[in-house]
C-alpha atoms as a PDB file:
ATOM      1  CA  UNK A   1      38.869 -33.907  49.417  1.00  0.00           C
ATOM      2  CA  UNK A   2      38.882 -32.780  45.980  1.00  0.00           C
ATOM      3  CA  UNK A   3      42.133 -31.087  44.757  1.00  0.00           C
ATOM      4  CA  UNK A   4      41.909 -27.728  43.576  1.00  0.00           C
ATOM      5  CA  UNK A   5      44.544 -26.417  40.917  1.00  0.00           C
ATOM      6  CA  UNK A   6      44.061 -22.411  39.993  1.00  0.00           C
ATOM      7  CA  UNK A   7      45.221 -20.782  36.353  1.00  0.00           C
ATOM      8  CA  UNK A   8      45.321 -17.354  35.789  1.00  0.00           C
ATOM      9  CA  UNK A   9      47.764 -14.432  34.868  1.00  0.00           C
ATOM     10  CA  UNK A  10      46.087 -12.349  37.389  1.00  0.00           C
ATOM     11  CA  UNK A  11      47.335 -12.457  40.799  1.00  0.00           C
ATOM     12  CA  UNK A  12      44.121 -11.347  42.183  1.00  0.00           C
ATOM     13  CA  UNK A  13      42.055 -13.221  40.033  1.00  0.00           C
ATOM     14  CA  UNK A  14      43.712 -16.302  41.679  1.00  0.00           C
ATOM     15  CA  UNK A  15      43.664 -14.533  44.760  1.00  0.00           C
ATOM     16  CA  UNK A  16      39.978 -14.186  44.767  1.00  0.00           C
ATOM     17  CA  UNK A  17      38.958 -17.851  42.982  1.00  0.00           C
ATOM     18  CA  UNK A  18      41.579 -19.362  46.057  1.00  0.00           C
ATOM     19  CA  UNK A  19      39.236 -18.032  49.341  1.00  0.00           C
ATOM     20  CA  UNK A  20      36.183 -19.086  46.959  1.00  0.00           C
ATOM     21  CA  UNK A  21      37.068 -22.828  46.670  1.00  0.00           C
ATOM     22  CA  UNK A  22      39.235 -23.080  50.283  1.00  0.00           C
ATOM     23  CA  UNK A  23      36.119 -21.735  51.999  1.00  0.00           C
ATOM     24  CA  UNK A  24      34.705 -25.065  51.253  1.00  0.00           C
ATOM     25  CA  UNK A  25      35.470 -27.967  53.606  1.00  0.00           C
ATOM     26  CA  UNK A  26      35.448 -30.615  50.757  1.00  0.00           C
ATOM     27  CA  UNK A  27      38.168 -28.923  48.552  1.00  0.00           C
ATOM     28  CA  UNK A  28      41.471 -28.017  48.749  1.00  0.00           C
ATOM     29  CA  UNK A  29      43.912 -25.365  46.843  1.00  0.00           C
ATOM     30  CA  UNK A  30      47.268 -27.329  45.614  1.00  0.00           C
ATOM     31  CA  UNK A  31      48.808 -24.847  43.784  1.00  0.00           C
ATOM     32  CA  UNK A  32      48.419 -21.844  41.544  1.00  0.00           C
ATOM     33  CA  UNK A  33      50.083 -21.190  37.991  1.00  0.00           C
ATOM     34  CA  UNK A  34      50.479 -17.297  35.893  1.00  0.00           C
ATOM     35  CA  UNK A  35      50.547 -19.121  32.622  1.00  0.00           C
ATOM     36  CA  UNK A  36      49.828 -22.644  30.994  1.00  0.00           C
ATOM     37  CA  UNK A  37      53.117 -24.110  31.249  1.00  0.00           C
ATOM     38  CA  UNK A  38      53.464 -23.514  34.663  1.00  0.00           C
ATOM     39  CA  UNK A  39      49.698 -25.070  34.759  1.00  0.00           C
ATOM     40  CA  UNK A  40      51.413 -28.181  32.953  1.00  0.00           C
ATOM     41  CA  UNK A  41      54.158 -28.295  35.660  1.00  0.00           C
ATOM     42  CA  UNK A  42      51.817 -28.121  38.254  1.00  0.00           C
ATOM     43  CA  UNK A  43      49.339 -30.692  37.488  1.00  0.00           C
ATOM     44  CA  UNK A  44      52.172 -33.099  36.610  1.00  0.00           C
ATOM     45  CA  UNK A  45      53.555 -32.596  40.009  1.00  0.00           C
ATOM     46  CA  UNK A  46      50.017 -32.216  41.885  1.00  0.00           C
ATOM     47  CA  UNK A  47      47.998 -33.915  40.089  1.00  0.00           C
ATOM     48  CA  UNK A  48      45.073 -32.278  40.954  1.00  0.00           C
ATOM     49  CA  UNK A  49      41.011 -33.330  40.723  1.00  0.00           C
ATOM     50  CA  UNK A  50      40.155 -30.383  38.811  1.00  0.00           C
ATOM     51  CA  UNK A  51      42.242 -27.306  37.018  1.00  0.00           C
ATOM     52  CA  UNK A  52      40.135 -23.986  37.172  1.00  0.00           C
ATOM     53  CA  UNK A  53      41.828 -22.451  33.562  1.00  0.00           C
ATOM     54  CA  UNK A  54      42.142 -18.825  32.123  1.00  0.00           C
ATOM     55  CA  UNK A  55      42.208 -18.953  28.442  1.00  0.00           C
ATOM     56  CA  UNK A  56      43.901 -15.831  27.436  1.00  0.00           C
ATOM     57  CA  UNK A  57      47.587 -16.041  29.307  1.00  0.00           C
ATOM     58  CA  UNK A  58      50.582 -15.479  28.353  1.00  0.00           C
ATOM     59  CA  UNK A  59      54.057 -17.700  26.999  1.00  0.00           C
ATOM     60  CA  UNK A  60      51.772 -20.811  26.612  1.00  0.00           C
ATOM     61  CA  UNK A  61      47.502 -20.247  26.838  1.00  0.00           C
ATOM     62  CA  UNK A  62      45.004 -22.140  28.327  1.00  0.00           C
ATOM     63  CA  UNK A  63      44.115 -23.988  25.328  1.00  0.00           C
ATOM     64  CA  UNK A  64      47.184 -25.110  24.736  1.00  0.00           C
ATOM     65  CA  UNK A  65      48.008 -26.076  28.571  1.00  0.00           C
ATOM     66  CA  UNK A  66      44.425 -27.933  28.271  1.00  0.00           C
ATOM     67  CA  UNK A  67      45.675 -30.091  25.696  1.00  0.00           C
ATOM     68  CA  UNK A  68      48.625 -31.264  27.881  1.00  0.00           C
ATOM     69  CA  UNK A  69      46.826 -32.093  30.947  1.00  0.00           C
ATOM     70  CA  UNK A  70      43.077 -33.756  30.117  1.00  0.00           C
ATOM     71  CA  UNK A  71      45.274 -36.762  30.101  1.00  0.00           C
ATOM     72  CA  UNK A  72      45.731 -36.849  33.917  1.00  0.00           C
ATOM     73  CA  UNK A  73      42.842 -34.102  35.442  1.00  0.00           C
ATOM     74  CA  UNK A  74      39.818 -32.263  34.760  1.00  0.00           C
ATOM     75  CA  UNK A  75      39.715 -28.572  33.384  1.00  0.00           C
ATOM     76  CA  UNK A  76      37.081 -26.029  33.732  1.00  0.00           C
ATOM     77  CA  UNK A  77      37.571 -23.306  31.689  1.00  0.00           C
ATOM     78  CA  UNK A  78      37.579 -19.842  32.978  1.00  0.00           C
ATOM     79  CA  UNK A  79      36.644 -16.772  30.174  1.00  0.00           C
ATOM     80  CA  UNK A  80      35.699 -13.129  30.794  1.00  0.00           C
ATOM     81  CA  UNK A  81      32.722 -13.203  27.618  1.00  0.00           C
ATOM     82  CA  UNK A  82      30.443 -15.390  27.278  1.00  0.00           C
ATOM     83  CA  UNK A  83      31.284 -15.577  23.689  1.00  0.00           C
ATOM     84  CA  UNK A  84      35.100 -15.310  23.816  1.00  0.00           C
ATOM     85  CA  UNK A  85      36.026 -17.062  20.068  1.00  0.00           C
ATOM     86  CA  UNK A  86      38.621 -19.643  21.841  1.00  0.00           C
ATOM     87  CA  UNK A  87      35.490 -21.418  23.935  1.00  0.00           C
ATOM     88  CA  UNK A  88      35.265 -24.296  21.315  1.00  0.00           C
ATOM     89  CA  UNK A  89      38.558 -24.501  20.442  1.00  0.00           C
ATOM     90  CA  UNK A  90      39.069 -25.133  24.609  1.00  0.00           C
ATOM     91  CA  UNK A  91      36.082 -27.397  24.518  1.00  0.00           C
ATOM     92  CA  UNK A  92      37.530 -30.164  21.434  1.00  0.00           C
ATOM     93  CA  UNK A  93      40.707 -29.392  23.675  1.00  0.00           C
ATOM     94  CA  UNK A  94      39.027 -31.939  26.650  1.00  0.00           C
ATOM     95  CA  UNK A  95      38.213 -29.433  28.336  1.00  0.00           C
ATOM     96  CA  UNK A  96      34.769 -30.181  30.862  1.00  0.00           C
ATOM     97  CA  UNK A  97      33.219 -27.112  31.504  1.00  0.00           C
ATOM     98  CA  UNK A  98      33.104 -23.705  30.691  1.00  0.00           C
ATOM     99  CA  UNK A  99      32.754 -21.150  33.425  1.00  0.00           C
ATOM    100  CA  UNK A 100      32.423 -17.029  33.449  1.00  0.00           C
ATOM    101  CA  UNK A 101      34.450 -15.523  36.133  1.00  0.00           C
ATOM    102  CA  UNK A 102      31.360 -13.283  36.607  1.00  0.00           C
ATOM    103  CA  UNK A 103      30.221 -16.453  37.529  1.00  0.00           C
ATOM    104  CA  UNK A 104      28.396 -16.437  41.339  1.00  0.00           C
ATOM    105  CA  UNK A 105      30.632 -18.103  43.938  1.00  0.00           C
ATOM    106  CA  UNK A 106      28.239 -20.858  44.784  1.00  0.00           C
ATOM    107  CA  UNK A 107      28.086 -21.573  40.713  1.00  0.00           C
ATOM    108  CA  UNK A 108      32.075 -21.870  40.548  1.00  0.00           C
ATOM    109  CA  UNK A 109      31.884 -24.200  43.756  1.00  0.00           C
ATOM    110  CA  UNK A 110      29.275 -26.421  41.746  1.00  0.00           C
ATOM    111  CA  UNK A 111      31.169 -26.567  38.553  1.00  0.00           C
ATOM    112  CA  UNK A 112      33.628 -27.964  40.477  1.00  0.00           C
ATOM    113  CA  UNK A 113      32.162 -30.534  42.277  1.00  0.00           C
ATOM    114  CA  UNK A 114      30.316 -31.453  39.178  1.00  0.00           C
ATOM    115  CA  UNK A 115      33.513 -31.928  37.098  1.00  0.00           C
ATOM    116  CA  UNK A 116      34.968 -33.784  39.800  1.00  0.00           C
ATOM    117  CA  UNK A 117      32.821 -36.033  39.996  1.00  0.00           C
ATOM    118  CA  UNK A 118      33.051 -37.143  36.388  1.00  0.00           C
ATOM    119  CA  UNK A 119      30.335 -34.757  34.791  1.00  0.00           C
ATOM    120  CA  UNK A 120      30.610 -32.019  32.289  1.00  0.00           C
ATOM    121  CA  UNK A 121      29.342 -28.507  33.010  1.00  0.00           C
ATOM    122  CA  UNK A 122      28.120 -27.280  29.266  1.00  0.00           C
ATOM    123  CA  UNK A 123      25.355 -24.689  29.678  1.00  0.00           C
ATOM    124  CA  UNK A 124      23.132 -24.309  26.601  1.00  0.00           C
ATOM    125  CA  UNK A 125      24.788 -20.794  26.079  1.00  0.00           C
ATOM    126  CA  UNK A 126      28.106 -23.099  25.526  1.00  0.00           C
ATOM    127  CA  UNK A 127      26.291 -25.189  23.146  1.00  0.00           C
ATOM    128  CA  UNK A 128      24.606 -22.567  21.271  1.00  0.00           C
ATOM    129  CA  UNK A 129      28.286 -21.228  21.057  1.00  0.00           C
ATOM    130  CA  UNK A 130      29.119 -24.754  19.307  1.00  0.00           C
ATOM    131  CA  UNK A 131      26.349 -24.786  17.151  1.00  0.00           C
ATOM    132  CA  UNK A 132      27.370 -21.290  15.736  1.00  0.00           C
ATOM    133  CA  UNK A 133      30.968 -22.464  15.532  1.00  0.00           C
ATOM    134  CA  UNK A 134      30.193 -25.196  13.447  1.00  0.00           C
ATOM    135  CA  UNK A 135      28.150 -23.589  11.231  1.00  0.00           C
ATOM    136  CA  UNK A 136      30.971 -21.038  10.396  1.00  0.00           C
ATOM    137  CA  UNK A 137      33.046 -23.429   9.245  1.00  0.00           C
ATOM    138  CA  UNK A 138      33.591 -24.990   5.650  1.00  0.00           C
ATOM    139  CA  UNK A 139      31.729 -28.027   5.403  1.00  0.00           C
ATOM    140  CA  UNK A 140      34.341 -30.317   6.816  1.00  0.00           C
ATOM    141  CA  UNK A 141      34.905 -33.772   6.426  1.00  0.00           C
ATOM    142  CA  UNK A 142      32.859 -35.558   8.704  1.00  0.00           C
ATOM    143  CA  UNK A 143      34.371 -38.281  10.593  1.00  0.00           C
ATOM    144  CA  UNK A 144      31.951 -40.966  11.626  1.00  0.00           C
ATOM    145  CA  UNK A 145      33.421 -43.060  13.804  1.00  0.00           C
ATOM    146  CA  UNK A 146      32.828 -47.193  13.618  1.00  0.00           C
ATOM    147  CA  UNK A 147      31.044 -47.117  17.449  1.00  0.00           C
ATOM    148  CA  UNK A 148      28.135 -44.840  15.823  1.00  0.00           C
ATOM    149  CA  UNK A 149      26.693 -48.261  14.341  1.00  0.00           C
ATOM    150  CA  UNK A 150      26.981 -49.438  18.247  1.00  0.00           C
ATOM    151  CA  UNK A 151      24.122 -47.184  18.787  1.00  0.00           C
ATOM    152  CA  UNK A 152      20.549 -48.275  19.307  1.00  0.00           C
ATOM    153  CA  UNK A 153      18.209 -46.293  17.964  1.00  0.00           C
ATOM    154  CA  UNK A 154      17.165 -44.572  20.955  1.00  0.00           C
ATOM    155  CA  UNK A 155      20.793 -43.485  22.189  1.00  0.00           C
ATOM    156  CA  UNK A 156      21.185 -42.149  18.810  1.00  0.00           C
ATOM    157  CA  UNK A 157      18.168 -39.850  19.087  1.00  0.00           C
ATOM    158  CA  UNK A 158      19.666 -38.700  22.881  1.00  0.00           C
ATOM    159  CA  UNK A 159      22.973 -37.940  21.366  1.00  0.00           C
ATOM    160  CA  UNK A 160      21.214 -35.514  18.781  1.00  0.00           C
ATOM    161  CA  UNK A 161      19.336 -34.135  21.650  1.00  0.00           C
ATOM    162  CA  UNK A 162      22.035 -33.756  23.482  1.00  0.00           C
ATOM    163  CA  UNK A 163      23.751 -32.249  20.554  1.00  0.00           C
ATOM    164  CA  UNK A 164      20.831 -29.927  20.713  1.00  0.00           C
ATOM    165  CA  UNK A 165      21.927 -28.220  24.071  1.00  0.00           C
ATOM    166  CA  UNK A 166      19.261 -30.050  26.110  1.00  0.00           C
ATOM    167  CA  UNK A 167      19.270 -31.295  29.500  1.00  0.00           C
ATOM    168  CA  UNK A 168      18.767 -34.644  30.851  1.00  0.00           C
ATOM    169  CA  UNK A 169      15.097 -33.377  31.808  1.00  0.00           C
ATOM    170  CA  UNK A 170      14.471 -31.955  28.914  1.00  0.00           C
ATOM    171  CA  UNK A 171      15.628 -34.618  26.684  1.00  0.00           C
ATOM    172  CA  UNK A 172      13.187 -36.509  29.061  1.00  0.00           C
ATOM    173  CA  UNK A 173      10.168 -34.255  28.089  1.00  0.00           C
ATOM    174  CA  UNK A 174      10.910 -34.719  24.891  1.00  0.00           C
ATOM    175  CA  UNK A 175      11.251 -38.489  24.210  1.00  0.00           C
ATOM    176  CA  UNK A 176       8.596 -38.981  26.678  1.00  0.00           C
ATOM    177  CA  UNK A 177      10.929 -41.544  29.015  1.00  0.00           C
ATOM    178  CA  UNK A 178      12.200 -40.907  32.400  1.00  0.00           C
ATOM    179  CA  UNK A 179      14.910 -38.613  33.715  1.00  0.00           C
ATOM    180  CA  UNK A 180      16.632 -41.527  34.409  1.00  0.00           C
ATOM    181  CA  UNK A 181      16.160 -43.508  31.719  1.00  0.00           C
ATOM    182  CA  UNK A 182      17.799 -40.471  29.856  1.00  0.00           C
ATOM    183  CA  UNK A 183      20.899 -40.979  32.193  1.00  0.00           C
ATOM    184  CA  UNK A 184      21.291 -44.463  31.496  1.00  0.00           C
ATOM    185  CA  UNK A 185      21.522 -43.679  28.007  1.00  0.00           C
ATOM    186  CA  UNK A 186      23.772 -41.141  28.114  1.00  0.00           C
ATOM    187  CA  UNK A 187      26.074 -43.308  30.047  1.00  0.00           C
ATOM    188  CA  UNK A 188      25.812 -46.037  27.522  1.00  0.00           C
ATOM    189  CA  UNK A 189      26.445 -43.361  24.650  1.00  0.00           C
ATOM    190  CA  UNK A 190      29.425 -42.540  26.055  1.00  0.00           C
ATOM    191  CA  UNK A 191      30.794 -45.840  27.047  1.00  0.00           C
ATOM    192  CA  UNK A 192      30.282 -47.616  23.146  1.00  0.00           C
ATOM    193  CA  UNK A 193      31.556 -44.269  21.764  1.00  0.00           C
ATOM    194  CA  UNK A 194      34.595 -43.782  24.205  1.00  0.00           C
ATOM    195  CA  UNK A 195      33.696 -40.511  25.547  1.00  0.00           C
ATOM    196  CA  UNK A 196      34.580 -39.022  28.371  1.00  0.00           C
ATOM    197  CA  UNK A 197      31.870 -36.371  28.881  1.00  0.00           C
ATOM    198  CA  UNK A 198      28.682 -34.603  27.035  1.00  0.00           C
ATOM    199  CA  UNK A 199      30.964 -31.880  25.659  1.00  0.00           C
ATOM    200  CA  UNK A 200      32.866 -34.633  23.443  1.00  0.00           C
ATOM    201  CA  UNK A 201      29.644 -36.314  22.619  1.00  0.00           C
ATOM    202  CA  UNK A 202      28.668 -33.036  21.414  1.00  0.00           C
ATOM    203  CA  UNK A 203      31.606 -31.993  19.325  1.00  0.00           C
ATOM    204  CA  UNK A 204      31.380 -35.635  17.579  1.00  0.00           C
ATOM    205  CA  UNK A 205      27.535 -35.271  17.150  1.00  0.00           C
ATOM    206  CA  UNK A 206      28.218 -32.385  15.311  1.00  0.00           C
ATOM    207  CA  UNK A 207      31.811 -34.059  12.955  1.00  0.00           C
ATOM    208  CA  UNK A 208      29.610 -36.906  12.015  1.00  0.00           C
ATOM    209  CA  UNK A 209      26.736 -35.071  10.764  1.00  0.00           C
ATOM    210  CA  UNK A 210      24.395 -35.915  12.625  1.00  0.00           C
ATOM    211  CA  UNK A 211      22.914 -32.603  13.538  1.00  0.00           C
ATOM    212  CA  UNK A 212      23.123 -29.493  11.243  1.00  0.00           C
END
């Protein structure tokens, strides 16, 4: 059963996301929270599988609240706009996925099964967003962690790709290998580097320079 935590300052927006997920017979509502320090109560007390988060809330927001909890569950983040300027900043939070509440119920139901089960949801709209983001900024000062020299050459080029906003199959396609070899990759990419998901290999792909 996978634990289902809801965060929003609209009643009926929790309202609505509650009969989504308790209509399913694998997932379970343990709580609901109007801003992110109740979220940060919750979880601590809960400890649910996965948070669904607003953003934009009141007292404490959702990027904040994300911070707090990554440590101990998964968040997917909730956002009216596709664009909304906090998505990054909620993504280098820990945050595993990025969801419109616009979003088709089956698609929410997915997102959460996916995070659940140790994924990231990041939709090439989401890394386009990145991309953007990082190009904004002032050059920064790029922080290349030790476990980049871990890398074979191969899982170097995958990180880029991934980096890129490609899927597994079409990082595939594109190195000429198998789906699966593309998977195994990724999962040792992630291991050497100590990353939890494709949205933090992402964010460092882009710190260390190796995409631009």
């Amino acid at each position: 059963m996978i634990r289902v935590a809801i965060v929003d300052d609209q009643a009926m927006v929790r309202a609505g996301f509650r009969l989504i997920v308790q209509s399913q017979s694998d997932m379970q509502v343990v709580g609901e929270a109007a801003d992110g320090q109740e979220a940060v109560d919750l979880v601590r007390r809960e400890r649910p599988e996965v948070v669904l988060m607003d953003i934009r809330m009141p007292k404490v927001d959702g990027i904040a609240a994300t911070r707090e909890i990554v440590g101990v569950t998964r968040v997917v983040i909730l956002t009216t706009f596709e664009l909304d300027e906090y998505v990054f900043d909620a993504l280098a939070a820990g945050a595993s996925g990025f969801l419109l509440k616009a979003a088709r119920p089956e698609d929410l139901v997915h997102a959460i099964r996916v995070v659940a089960a140790g994924e990231a949801l990041l939709a090439p709209s989401v890394t386009k967003r990145l991309i953007e983001e990082f190009a904004k900024r002032p050059e920064p000062a790029l922080r290349k962690p030790k476990q980049l020299d871990s890398l074979t050459e191969r899982e170097r080029e995958v990180l880029q790709e991934l980096a890129g906003g490609f899927t597994n199959a079409e990082i595939a396609q594109r190195l000429h290998v198998s789906e699966t070899t593309v998977k195994t990759h990724v999962a040792h990419l992630l291991d050497k580097l100590g990353l939890r998901d494709r949205v933090q290999a992402v964010i460092l792909a882009y710190e260390a320079g190796l995409v631009g």
